[in-house]
Structure formats: C-alpha cells, structure tokens
C-alpha atoms as a PDB file:
ATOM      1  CA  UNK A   1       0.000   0.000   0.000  1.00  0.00           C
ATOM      2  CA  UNK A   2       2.698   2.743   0.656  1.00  0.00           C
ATOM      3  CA  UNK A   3       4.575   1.472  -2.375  1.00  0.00           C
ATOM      4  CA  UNK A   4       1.259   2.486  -4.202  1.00  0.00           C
ATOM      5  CA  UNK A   5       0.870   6.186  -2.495  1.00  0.00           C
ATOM      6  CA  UNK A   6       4.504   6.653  -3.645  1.00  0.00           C
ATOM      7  CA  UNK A   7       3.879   6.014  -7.386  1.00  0.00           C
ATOM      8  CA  UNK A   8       0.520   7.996  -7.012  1.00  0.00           C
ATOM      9  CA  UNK A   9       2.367  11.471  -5.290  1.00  0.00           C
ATOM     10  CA  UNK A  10       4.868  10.920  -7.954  1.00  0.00           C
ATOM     11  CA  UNK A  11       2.706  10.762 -11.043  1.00  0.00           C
ATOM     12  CA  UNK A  12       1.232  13.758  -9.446  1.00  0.00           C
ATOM     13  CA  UNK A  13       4.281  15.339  -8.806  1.00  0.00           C
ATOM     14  CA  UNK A  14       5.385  15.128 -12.488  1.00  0.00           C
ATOM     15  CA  UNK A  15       2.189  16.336 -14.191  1.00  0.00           C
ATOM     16  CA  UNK A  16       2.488  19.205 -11.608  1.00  0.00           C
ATOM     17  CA  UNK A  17       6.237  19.879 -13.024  1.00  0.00           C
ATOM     18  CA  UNK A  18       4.723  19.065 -16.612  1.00  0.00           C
ATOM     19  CA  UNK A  19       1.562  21.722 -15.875  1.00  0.00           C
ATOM     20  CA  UNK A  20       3.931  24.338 -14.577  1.00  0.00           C
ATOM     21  CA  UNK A  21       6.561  24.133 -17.635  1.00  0.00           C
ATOM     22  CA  UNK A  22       3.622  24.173 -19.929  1.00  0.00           C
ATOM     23  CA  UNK A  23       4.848  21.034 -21.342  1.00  0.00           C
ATOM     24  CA  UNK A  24       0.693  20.476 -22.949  1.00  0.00           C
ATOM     25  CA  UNK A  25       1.009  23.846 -24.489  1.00  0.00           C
ATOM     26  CA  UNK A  26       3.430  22.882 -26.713  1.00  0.00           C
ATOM     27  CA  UNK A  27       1.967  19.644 -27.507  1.00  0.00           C
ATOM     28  CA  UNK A  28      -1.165  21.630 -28.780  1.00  0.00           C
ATOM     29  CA  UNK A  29       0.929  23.572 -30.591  1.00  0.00           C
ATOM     30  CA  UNK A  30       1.224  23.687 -34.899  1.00  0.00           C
ATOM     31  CA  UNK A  31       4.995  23.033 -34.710  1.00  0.00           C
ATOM     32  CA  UNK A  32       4.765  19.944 -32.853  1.00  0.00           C
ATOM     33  CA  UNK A  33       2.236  18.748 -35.555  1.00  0.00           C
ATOM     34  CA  UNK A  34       5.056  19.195 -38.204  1.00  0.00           C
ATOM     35  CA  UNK A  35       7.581  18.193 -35.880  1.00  0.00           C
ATOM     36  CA  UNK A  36       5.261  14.976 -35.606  1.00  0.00           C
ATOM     37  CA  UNK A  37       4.701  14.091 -39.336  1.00  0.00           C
ATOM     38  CA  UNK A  38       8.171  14.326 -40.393  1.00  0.00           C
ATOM     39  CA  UNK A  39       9.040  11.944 -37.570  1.00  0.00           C
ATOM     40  CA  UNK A  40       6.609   9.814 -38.884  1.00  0.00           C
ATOM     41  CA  UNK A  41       7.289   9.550 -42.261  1.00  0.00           C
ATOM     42  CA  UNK A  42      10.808   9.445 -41.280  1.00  0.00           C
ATOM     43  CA  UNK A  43      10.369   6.340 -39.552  1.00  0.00           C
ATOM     44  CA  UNK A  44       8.647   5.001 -42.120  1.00  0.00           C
ATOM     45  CA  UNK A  45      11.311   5.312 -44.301  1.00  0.00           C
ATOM     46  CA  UNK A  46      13.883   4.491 -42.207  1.00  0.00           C
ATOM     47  CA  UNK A  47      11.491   1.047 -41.956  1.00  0.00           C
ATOM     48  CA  UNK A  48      11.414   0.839 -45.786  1.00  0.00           C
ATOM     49  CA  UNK A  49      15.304   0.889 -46.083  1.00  0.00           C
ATOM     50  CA  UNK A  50      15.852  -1.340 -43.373  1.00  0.00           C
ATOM     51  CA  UNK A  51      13.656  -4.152 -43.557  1.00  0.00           C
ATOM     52  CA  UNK A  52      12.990  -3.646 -47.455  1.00  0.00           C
ATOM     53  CA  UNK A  53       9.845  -2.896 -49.712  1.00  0.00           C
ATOM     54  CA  UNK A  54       6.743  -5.369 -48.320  1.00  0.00           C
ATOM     55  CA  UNK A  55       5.295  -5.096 -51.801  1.00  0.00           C
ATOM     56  CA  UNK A  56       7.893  -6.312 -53.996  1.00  0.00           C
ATOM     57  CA  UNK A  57       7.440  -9.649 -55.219  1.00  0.00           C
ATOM     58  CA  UNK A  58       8.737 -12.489 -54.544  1.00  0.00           C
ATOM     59  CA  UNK A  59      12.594 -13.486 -55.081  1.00  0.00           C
ATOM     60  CA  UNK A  60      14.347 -16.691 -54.403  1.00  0.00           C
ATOM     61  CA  UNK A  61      12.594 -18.128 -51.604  1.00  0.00           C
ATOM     62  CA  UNK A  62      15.175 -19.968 -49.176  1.00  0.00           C
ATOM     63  CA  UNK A  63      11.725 -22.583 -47.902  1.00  0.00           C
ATOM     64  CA  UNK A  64      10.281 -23.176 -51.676  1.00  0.00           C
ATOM     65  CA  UNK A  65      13.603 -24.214 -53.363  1.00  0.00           C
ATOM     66  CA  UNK A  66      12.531 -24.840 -56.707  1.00  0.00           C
END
C-alpha cells in the first residue's frame, strides 16, 4: 500500500512539473504537428530501407527451393 501512495504522489508530482513548464502547451501547438509528421514519415522510411519494400514480389525463396 505505501509502495502504491509513492507512485501515485509521484505521477502527481510530475504532471504538476509538466503543468507548470507548460509542457501540454506545446503539444497543442502547430509546430509539434510538423515536428510529428516528419518523424513519422521518417520512420517510415527508415522502416522501408531497413527491412525492405513489403510489396515487392517475390525473389528466391530460401523454404520453396525450386
């Protein structure tokens, strides 16, 4: 039980901190929006050149061996 009042005060200590910072401002803001696409879509590519296109077709399949 006090391990669970400690997590509480701090969870409320930290959206205090993130209240008085206005740390939700700027996640409302329009440059966080931009900020948050091009960190999606770089992701995405950095997916595409790492694990390769998902659409391409079919190579030389290592199980099929035909």
């Amino acid at each position: 039980m006090l391990k669970a009042w400690g997590w509480t005060i701090l969870i409320i200590l930290l959206l205090l901190l993130a209240y008085s910072i206005d740390l939700f401002e700027f996640l409302s803001s329009n440059m966080f929006m931009w900020l948050s696409i091009v960190l999606f879509v770089s992701s995405i590519l950095a997916a595409f050149l790492i694990l390769g296109n998902p659409f391409a077709g079919d190579e030389e399949d290592d199980e099929k061996k035909e």
